[in-house]
C-alpha atoms as a PDB file:
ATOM      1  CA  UNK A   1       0.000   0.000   0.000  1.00  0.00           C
ATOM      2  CA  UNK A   2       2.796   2.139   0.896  1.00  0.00           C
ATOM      3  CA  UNK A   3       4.156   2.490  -2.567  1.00  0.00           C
ATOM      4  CA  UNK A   4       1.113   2.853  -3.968  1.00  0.00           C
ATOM      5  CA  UNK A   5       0.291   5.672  -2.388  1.00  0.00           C
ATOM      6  CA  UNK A   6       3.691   7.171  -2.773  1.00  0.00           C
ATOM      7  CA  UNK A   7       3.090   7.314  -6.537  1.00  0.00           C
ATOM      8  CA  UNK A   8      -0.190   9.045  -5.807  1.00  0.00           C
ATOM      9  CA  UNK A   9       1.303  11.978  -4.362  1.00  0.00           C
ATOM     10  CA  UNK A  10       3.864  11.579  -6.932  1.00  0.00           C
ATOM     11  CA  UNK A  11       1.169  11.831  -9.711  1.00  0.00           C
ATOM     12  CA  UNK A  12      -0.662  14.218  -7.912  1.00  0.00           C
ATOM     13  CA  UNK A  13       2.810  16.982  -8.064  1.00  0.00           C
ATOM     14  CA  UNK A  14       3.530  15.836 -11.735  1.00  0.00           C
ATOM     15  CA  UNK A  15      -0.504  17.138 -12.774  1.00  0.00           C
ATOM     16  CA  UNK A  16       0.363  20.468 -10.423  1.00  0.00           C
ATOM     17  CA  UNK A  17       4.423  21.198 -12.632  1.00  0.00           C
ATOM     18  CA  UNK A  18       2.456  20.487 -15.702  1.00  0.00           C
ATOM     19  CA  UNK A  19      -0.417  22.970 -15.029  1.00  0.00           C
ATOM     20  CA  UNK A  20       2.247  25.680 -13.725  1.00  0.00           C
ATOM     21  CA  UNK A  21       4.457  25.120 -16.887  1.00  0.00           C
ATOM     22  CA  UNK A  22       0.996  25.386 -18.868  1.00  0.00           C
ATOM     23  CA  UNK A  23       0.298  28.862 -17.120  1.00  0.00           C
ATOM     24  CA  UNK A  24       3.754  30.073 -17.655  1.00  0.00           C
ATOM     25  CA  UNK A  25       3.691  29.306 -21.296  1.00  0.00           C
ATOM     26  CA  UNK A  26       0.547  31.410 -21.855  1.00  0.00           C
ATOM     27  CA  UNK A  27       1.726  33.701 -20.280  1.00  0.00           C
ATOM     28  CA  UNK A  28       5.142  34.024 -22.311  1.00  0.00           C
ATOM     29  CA  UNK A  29       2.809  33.586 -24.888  1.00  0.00           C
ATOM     30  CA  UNK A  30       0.310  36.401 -24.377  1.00  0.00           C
ATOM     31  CA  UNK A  31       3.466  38.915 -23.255  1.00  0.00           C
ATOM     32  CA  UNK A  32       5.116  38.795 -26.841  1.00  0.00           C
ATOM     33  CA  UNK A  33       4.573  41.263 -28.693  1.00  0.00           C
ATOM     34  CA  UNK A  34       2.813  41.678 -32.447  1.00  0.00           C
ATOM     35  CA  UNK A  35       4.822  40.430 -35.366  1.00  0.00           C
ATOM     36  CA  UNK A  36       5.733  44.037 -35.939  1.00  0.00           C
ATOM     37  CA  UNK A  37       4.399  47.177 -34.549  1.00  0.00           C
ATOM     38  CA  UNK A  38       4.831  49.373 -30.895  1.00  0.00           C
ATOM     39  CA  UNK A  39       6.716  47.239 -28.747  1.00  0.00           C
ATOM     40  CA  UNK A  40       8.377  48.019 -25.504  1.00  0.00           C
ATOM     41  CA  UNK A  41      11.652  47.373 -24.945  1.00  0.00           C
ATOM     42  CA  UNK A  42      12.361  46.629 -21.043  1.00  0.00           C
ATOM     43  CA  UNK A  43      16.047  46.633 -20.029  1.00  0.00           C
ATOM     44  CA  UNK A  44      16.684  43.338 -17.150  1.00  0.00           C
ATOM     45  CA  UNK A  45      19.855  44.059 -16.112  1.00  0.00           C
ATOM     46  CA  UNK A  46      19.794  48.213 -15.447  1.00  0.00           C
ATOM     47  CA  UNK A  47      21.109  49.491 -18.997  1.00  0.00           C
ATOM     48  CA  UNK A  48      19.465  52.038 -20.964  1.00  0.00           C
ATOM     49  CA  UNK A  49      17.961  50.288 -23.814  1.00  0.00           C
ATOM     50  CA  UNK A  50      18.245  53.750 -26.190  1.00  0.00           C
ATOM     51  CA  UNK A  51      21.756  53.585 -26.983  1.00  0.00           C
ATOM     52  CA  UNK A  52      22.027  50.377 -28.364  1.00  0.00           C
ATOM     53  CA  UNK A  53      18.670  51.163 -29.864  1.00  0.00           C
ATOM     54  CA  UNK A  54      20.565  54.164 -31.716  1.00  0.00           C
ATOM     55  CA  UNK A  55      22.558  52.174 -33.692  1.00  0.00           C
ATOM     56  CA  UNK A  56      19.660  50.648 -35.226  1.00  0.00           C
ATOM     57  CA  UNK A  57      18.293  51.524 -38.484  1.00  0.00           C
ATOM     58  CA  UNK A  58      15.401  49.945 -38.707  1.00  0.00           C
ATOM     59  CA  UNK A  59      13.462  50.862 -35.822  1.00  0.00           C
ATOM     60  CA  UNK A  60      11.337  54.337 -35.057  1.00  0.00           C
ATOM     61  CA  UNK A  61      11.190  55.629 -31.572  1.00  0.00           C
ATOM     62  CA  UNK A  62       7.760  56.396 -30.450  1.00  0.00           C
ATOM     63  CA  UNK A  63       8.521  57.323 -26.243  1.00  0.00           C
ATOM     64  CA  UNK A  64       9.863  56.395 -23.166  1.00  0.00           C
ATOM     65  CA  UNK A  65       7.806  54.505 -20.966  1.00  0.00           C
ATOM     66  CA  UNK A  66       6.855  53.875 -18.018  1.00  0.00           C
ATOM     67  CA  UNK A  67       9.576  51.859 -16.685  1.00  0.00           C
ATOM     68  CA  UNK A  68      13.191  52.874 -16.168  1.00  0.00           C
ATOM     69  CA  UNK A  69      15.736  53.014 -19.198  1.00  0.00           C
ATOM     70  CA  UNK A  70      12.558  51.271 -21.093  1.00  0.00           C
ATOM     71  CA  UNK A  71      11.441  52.861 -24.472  1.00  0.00           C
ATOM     72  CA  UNK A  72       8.586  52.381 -26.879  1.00  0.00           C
ATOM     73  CA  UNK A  73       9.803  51.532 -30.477  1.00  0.00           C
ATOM     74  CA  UNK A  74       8.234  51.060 -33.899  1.00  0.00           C
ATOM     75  CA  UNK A  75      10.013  47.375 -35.097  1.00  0.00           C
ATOM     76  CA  UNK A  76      10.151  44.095 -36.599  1.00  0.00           C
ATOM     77  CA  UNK A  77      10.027  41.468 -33.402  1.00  0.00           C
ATOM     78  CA  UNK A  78      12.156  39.245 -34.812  1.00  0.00           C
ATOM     79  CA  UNK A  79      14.412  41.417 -36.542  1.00  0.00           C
ATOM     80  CA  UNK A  80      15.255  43.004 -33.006  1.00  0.00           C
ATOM     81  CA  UNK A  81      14.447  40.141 -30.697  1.00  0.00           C
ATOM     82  CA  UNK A  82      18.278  39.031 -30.929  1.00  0.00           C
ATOM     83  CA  UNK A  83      19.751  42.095 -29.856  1.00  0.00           C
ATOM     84  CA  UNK A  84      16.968  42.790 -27.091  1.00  0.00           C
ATOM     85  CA  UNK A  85      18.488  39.274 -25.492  1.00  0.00           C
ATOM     86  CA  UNK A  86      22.035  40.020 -26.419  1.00  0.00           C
ATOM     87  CA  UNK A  87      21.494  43.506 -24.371  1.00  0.00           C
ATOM     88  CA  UNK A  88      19.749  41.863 -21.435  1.00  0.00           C
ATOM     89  CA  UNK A  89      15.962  43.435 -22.825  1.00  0.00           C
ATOM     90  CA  UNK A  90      12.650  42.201 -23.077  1.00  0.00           C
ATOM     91  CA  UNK A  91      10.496  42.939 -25.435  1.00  0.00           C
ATOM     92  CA  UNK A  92       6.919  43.170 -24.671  1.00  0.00           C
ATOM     93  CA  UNK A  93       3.658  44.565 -26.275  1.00  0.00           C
ATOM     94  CA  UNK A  94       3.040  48.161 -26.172  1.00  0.00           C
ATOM     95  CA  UNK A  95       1.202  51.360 -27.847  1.00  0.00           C
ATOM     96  CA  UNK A  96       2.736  54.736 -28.351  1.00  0.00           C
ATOM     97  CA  UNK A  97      -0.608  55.620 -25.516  1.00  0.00           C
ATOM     98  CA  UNK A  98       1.331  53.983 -22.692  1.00  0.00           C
ATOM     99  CA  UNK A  99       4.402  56.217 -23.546  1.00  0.00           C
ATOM    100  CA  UNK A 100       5.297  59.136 -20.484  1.00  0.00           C
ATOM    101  CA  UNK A 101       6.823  61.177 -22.529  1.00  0.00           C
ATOM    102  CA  UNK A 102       7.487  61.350 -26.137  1.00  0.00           C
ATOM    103  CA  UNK A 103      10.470  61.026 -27.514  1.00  0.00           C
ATOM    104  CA  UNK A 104      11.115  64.607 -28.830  1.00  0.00           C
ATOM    105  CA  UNK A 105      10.144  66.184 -25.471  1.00  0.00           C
ATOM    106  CA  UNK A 106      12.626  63.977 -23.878  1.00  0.00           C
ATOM    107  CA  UNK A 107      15.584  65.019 -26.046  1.00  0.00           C
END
């Protein structure tokens, strides 16, 4: 009996890590941003995400937002997706509304 009802509680925490990793993943899912379009670009690890941003051609700056060192850009996801994770940035879904300032009252 003993084993038996070891692998219960065994089952019973495998259902619970798969429904977690279930939430989690639509949740990553839901926080990615469009294809292309407004996204935000979040800085993890406490760098500015504008200057590396500068020395991108192929993204328009729409604000800063709400966050620190975070700034809402105009881009391709995956086009920019590699250096947001080279940089230590997320990238998450935005709009130009959820800006604080915009970016030519800022400069």
């Amino acid at each position: 009996m003993r084993g038996f009802a070891g692998k219960r509680a065994g089952g019973a925490a495998a259902v619970v890590a798969q429904c977690a990793l279930t939430v989690v993943g639509l949740g990553l899912v839901l926080a990615l941003p469009a294809r292309s379009g407004a996204m935000l670009v979040v800085p993890v690890t406490g760098i500015p995400a504008k200057p590396w941003l500068d020395q991108r051609s192929d993204i328009r700056f729409s604000g800063l937002g709400r966050l620190p060192g975070s700034i809402i850009v105009i881009a391709d996801r995956d086009a920019l997706l590699g250096d947001a994770i080279a940089h230590g940035a997320l990238l998450l879904p935005a709009s130009p509304t959820l800006c604080t300032t915009r970016l030519a009252q800022a400069s």
